[in-house]
PDB file of N, CA and C in Angstrom:
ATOM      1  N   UNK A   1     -16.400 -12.572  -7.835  1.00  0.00           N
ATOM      2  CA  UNK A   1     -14.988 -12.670  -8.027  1.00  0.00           C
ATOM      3  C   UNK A   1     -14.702 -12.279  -9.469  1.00  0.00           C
ATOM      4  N   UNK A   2     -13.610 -11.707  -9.584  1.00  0.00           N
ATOM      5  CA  UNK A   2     -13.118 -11.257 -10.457  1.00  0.00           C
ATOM      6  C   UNK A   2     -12.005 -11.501 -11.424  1.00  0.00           C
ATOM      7  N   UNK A   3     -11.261 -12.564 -12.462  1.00  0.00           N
ATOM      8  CA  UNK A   3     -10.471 -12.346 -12.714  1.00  0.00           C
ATOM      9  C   UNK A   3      -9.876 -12.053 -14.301  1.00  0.00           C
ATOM     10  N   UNK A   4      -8.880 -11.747 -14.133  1.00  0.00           N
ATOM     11  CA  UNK A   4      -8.412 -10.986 -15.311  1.00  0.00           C
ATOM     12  C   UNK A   4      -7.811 -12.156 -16.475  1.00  0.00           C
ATOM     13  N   UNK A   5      -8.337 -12.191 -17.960  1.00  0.00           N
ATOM     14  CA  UNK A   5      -7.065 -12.841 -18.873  1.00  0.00           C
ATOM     15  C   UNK A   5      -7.425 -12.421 -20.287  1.00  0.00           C
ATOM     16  N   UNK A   6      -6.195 -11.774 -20.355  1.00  0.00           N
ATOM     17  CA  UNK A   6      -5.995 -11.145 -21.754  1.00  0.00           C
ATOM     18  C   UNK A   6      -6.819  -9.521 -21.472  1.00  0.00           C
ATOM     19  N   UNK A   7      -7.449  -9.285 -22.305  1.00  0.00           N
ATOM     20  CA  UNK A   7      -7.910  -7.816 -22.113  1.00  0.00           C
ATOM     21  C   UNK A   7      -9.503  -8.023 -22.066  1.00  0.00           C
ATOM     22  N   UNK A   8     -10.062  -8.872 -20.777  1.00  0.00           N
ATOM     23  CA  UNK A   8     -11.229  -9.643 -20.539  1.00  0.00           C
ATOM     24  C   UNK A   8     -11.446 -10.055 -19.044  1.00  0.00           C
ATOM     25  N   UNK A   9     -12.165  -9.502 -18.561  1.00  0.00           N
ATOM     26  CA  UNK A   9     -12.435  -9.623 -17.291  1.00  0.00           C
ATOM     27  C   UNK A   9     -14.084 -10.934 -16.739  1.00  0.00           C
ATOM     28  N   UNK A  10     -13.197 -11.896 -16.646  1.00  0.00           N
ATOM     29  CA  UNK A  10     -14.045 -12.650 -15.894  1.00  0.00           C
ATOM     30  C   UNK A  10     -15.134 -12.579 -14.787  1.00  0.00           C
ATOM     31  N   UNK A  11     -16.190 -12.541 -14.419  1.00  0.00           N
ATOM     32  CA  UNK A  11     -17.286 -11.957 -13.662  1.00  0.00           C
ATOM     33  C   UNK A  11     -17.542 -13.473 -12.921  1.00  0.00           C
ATOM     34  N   UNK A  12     -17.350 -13.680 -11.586  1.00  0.00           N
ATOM     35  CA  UNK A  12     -18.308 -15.404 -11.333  1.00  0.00           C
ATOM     36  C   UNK A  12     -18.763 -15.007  -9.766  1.00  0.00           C
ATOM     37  N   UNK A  13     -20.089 -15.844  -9.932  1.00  0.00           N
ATOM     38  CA  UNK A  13     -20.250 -15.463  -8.299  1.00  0.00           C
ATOM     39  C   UNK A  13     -19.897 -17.026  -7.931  1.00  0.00           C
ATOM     40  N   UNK A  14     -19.021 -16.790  -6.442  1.00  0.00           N
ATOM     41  CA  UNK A  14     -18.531 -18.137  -5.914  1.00  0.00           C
ATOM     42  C   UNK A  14     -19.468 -18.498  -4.409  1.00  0.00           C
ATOM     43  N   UNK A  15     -19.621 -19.708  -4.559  1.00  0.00           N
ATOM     44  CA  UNK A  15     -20.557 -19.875  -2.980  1.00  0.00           C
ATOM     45  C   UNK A  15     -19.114 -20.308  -1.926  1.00  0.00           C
ATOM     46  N   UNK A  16     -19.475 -19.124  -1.037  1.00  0.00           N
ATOM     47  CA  UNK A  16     -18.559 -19.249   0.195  1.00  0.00           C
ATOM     48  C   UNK A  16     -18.521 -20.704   0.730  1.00  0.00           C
ATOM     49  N   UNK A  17     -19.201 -21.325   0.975  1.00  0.00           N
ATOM     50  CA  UNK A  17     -19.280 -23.128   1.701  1.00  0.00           C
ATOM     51  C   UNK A  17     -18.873 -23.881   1.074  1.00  0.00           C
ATOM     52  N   UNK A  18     -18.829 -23.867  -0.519  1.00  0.00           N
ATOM     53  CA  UNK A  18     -18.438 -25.153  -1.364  1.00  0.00           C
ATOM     54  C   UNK A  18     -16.650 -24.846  -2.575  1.00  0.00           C
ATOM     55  N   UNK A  19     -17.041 -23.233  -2.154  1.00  0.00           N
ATOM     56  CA  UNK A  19     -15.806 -22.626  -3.477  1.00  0.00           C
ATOM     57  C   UNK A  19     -16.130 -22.787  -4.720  1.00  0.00           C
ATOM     58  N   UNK A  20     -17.557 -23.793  -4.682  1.00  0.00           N
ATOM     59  CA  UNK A  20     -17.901 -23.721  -6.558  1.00  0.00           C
ATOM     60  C   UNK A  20     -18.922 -22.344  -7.098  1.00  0.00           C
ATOM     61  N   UNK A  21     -18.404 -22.623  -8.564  1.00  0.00           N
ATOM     62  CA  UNK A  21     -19.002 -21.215  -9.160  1.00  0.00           C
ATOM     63  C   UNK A  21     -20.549 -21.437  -9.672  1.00  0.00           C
ATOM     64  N   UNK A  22     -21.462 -20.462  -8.994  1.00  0.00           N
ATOM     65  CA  UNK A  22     -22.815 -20.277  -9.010  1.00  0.00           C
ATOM     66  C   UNK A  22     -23.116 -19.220  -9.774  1.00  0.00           C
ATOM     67  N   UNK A  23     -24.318 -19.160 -10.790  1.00  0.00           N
ATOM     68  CA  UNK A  23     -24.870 -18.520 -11.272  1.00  0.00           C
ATOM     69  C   UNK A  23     -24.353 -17.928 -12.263  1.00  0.00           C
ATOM     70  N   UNK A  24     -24.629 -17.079 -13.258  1.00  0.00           N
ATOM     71  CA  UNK A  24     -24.245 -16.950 -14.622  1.00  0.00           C
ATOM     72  C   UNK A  24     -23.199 -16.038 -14.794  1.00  0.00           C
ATOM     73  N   UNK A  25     -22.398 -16.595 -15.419  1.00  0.00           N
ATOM     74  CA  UNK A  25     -20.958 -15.979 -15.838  1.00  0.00           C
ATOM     75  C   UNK A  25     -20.807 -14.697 -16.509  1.00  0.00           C
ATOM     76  N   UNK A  26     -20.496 -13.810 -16.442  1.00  0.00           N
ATOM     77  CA  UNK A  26     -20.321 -12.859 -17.136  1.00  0.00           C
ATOM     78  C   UNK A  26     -18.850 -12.408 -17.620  1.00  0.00           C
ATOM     79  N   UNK A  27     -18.463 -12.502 -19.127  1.00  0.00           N
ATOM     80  CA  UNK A  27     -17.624 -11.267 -19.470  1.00  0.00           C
ATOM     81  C   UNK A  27     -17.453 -10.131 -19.804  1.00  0.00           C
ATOM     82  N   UNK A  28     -16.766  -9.445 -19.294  1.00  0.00           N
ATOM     83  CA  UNK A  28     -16.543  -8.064 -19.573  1.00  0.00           C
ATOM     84  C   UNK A  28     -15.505  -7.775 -20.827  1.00  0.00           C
ATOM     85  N   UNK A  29     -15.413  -6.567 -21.502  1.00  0.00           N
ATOM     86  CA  UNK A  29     -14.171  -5.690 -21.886  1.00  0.00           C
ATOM     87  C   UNK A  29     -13.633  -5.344 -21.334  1.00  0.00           C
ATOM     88  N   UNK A  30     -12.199  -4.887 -20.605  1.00  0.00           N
ATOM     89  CA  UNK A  30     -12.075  -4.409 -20.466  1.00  0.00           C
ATOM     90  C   UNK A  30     -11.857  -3.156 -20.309  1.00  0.00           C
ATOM     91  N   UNK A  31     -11.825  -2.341 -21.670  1.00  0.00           N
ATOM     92  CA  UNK A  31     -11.991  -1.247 -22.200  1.00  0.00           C
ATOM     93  C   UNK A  31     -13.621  -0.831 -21.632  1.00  0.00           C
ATOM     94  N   UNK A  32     -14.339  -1.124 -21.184  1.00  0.00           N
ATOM     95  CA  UNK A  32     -15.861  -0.868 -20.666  1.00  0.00           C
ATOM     96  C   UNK A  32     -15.860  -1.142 -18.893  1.00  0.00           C
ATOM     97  N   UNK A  33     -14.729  -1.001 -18.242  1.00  0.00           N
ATOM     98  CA  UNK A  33     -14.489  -1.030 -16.875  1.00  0.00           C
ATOM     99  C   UNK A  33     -14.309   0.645 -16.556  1.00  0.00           C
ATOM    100  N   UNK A  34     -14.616   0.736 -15.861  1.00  0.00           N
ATOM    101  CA  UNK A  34     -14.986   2.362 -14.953  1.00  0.00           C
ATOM    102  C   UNK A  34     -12.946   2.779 -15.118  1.00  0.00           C
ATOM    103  N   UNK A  35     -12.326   3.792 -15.005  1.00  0.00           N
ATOM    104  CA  UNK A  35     -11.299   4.433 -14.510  1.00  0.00           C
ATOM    105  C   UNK A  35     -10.506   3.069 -13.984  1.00  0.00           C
ATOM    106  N   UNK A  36     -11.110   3.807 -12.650  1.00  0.00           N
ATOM    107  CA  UNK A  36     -10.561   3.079 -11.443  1.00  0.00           C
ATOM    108  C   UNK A  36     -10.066   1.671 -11.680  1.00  0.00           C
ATOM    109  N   UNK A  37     -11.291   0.987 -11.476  1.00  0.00           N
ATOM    110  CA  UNK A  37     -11.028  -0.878 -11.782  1.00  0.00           C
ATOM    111  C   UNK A  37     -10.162  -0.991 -13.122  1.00  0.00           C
ATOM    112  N   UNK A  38      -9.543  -0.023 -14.286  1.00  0.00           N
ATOM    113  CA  UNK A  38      -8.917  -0.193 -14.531  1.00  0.00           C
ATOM    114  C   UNK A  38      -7.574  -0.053 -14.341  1.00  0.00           C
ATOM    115  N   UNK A  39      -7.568   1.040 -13.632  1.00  0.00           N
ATOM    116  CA  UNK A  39      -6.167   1.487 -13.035  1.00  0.00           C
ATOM    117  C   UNK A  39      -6.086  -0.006 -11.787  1.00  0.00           C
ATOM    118  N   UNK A  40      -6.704  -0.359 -11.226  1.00  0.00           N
ATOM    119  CA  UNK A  40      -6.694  -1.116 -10.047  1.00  0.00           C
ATOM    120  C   UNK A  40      -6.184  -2.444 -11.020  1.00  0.00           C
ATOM    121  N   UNK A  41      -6.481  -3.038 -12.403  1.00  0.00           N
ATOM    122  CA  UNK A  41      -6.352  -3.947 -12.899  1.00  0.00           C
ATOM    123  C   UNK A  41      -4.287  -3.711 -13.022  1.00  0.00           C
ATOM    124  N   UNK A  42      -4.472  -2.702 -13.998  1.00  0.00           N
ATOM    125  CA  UNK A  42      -3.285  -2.543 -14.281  1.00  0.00           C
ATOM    126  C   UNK A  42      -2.126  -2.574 -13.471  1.00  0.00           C
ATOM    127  N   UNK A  43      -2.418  -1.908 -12.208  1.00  0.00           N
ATOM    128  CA  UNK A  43      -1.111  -2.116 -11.254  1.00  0.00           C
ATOM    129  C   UNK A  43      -1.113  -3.749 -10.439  1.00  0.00           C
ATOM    130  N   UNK A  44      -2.535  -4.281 -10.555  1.00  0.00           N
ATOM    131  CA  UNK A  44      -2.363  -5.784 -10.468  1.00  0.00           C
ATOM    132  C   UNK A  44      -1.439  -6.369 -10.656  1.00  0.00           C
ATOM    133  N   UNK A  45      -1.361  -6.045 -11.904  1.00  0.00           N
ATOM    134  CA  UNK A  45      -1.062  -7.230 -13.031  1.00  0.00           C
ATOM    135  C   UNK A  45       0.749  -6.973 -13.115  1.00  0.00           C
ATOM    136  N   UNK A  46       1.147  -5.236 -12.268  1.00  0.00           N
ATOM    137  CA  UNK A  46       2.698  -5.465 -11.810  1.00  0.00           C
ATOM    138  C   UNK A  46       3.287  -5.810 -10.757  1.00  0.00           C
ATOM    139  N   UNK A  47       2.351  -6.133  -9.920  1.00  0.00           N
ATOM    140  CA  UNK A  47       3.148  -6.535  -8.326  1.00  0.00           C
ATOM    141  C   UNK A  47       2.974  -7.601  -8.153  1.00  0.00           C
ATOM    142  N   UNK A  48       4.394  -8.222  -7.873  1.00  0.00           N
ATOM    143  CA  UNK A  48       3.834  -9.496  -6.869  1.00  0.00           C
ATOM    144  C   UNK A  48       3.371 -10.045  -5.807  1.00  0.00           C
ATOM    145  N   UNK A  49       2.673  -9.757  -5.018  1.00  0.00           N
ATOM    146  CA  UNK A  49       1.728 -10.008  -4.061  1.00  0.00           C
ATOM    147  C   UNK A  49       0.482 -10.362  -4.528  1.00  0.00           C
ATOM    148  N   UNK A  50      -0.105 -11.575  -4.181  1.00  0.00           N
ATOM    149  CA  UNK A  50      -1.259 -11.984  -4.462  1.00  0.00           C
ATOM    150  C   UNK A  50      -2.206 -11.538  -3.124  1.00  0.00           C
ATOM    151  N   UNK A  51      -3.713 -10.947  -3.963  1.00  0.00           N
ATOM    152  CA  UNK A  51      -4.941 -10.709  -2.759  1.00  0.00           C
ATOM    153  C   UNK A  51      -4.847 -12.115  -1.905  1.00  0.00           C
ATOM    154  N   UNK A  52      -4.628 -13.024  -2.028  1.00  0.00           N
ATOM    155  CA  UNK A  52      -4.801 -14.443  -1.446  1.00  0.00           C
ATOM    156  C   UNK A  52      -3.651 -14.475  -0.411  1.00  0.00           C
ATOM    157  N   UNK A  53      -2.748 -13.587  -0.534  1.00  0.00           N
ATOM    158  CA  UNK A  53      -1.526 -13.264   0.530  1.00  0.00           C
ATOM    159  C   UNK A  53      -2.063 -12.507   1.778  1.00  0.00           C
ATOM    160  N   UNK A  54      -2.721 -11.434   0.955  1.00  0.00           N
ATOM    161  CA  UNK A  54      -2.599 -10.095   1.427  1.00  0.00           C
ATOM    162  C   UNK A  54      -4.092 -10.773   2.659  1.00  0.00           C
ATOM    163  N   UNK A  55      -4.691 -11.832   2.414  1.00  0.00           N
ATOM    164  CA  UNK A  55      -5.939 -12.299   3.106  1.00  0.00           C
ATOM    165  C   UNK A  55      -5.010 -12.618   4.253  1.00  0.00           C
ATOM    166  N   UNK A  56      -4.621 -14.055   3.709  1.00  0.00           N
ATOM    167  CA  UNK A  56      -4.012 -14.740   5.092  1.00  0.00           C
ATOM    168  C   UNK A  56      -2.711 -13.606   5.874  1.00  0.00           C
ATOM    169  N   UNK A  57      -2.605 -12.873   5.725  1.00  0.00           N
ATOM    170  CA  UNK A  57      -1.612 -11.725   6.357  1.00  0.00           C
ATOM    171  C   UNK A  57      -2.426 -10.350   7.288  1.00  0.00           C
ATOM    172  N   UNK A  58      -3.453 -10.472   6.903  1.00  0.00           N
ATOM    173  CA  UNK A  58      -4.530  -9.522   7.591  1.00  0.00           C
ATOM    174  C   UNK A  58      -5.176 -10.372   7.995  1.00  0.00           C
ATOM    175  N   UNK A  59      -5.330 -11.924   8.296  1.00  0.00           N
ATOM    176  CA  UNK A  59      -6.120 -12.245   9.309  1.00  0.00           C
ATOM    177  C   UNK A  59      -5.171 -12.821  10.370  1.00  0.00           C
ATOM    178  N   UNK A  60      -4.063 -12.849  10.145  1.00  0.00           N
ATOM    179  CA  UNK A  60      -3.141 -13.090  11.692  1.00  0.00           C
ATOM    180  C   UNK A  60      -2.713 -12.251  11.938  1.00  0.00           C
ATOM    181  N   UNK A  61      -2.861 -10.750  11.385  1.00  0.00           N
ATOM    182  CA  UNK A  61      -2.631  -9.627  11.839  1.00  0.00           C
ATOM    183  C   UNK A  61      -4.101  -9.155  12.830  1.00  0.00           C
ATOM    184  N   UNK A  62      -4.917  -9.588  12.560  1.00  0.00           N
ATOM    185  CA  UNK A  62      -6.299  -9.057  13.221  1.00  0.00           C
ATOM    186  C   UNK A  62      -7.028 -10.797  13.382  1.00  0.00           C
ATOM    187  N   UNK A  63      -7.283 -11.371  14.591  1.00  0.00           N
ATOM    188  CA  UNK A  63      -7.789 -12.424  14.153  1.00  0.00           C
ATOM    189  C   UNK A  63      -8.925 -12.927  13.860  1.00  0.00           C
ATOM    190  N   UNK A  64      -9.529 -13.155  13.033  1.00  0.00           N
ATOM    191  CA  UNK A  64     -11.099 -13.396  12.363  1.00  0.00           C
ATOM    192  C   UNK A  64     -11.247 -13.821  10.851  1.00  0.00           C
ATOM    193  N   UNK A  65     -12.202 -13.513  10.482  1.00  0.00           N
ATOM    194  CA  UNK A  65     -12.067 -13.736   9.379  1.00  0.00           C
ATOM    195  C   UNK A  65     -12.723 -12.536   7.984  1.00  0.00           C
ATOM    196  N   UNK A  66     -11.417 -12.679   7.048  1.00  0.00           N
ATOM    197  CA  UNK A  66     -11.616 -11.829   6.304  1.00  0.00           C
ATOM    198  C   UNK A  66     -13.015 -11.498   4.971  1.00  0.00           C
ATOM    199  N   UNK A  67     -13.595 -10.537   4.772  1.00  0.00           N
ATOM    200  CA  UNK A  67     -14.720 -10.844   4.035  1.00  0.00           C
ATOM    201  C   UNK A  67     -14.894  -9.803   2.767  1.00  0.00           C
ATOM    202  N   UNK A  68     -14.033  -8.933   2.881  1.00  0.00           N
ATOM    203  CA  UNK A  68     -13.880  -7.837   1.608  1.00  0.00           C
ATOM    204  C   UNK A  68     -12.120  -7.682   1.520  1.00  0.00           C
ATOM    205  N   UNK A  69     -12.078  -7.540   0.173  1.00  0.00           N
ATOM    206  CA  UNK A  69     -10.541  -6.898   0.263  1.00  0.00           C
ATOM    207  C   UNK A  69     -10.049  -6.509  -1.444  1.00  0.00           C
ATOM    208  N   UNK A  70      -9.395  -5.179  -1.543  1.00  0.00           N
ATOM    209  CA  UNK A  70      -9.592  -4.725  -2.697  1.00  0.00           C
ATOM    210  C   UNK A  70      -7.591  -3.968  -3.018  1.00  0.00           C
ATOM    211  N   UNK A  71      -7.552  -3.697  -3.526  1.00  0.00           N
ATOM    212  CA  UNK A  71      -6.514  -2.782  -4.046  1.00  0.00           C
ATOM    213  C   UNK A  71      -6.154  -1.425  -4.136  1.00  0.00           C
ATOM    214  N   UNK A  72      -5.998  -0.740  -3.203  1.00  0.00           N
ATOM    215  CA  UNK A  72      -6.026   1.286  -3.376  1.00  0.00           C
ATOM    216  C   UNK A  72      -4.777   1.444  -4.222  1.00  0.00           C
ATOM    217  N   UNK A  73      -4.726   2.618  -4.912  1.00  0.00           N
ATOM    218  CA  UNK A  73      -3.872   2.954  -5.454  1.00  0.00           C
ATOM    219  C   UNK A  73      -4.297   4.487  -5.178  1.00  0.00           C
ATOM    220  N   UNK A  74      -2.839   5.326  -4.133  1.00  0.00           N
ATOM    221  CA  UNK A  74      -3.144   6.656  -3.990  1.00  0.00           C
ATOM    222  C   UNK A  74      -2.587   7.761  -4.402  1.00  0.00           C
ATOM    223  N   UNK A  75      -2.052   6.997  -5.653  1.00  0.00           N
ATOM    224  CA  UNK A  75      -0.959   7.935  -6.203  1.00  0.00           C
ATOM    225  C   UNK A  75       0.635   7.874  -6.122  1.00  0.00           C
ATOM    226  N   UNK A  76       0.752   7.692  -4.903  1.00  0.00           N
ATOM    227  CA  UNK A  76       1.929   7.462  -4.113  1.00  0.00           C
ATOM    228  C   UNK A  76       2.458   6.013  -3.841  1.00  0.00           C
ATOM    229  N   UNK A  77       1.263   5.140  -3.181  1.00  0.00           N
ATOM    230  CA  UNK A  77       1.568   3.736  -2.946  1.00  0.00           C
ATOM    231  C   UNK A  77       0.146   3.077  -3.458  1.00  0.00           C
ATOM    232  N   UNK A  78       0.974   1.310  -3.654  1.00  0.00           N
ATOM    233  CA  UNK A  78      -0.514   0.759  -3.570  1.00  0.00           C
ATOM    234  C   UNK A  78      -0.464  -0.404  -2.052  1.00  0.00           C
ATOM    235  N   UNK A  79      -2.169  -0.643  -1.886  1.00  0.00           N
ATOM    236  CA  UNK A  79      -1.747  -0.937  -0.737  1.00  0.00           C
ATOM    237  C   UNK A  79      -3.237  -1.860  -0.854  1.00  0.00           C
ATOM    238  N   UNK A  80      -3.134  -3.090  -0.237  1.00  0.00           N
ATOM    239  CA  UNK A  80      -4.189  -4.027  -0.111  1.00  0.00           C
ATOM    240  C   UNK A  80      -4.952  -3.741   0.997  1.00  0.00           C
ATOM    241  N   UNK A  81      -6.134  -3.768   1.127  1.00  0.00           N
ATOM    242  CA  UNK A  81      -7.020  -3.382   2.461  1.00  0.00           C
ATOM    243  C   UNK A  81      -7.801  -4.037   2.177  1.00  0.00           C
ATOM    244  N   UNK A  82      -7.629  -4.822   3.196  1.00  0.00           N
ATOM    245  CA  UNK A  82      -8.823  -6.408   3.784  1.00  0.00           C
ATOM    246  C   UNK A  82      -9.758  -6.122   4.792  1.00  0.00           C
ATOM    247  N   UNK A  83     -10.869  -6.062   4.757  1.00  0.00           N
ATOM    248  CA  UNK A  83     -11.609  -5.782   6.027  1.00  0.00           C
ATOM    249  C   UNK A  83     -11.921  -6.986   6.355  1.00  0.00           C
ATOM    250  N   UNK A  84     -11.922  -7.204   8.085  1.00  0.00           N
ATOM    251  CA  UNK A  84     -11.695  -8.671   8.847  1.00  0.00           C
ATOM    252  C   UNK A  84     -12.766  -8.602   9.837  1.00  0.00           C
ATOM    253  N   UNK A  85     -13.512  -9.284  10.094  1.00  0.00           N
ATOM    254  CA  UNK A  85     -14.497  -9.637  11.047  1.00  0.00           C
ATOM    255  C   UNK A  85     -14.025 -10.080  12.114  1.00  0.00           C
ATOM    256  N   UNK A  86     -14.102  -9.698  13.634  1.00  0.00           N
ATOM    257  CA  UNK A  86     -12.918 -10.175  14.688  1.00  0.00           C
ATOM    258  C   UNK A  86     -14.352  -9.909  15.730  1.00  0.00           C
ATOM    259  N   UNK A  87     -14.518 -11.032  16.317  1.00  0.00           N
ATOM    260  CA  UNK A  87     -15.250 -11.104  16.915  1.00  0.00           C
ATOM    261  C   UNK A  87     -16.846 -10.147  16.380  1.00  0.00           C
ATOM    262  N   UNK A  88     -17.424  -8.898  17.348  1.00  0.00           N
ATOM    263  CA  UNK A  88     -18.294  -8.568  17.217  1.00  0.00           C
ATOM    264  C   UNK A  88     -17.969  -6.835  15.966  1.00  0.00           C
ATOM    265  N   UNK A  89     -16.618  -6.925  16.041  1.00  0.00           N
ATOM    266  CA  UNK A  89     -15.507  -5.979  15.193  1.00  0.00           C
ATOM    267  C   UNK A  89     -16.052  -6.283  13.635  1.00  0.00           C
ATOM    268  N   UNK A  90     -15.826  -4.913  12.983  1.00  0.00           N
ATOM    269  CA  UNK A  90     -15.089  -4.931  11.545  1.00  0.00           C
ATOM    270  C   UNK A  90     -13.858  -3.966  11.662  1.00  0.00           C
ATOM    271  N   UNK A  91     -12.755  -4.849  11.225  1.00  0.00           N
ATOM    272  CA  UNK A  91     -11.385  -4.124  10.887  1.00  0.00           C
ATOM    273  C   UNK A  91     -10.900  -3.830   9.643  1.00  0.00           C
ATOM    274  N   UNK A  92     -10.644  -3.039   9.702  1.00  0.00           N
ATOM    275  CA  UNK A  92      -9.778  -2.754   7.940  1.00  0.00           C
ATOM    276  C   UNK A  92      -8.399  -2.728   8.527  1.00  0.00           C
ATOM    277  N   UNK A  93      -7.473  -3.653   7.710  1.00  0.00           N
ATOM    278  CA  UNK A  93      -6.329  -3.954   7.498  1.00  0.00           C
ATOM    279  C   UNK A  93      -5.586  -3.383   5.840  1.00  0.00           C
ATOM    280  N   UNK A  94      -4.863  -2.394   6.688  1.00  0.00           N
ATOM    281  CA  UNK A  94      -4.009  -1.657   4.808  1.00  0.00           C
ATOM    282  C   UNK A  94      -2.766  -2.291   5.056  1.00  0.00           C
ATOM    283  N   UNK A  95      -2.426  -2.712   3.830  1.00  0.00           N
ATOM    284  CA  UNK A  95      -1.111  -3.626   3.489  1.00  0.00           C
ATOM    285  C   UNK A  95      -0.191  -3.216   2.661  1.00  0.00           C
ATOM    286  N   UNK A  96       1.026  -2.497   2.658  1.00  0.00           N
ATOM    287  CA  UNK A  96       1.604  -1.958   1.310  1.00  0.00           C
ATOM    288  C   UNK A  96       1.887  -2.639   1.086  1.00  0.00           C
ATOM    289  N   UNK A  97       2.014  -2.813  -0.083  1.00  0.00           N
ATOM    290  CA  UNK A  97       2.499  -3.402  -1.558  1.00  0.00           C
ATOM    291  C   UNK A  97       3.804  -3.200  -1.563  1.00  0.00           C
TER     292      UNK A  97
END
């Protein structure tokens, strides 16, 4: 998991069963993030829609449960895409923003 404060990117791995944070923390620069994950930070940080929305909205759109989900930005729109486990399925769910 990933989160952002100030111009510093938080690094934690979280255990799925308990929600507590395991194993060693890492910070980043931001200025030392690839392109992308920065462009992906930046338009974050203007929309309001939280990934934590965009979860519970792609799993009653597809029902299962969700296990990846990231931010596209294609120039044109941005758009949340959750991929959802539905039975023996993987779905990708795109969400505009």
């Amino acid at each position: 998991m990933r989160t952002v404060r100030d111009d510093e990117i938080w690094e934690n791995t979280v255990d799925a069963k308990t929600g507590r944070i395991t194993g060693v923390e890492r910070v980043l620069s931001f200025q030392k993030l690839g392109s992308e994950d920065r462009t992906n930070i930046k338009a974050l940080k203007k929309i309001t829609q939280k990934m934590s929305e965009a979860v519970l909205v792609a799993e009653r759109i597809v029902p299962g449960m969700a296990i990846d989900g990231c931010l596209v930005d294609n120039s044109v729109t941005l758009n949340f895409v959750v991929l959802v486990v539905s039975g023996d399925q993987l779905k990708q769910v795109k969400l505009k923003v």
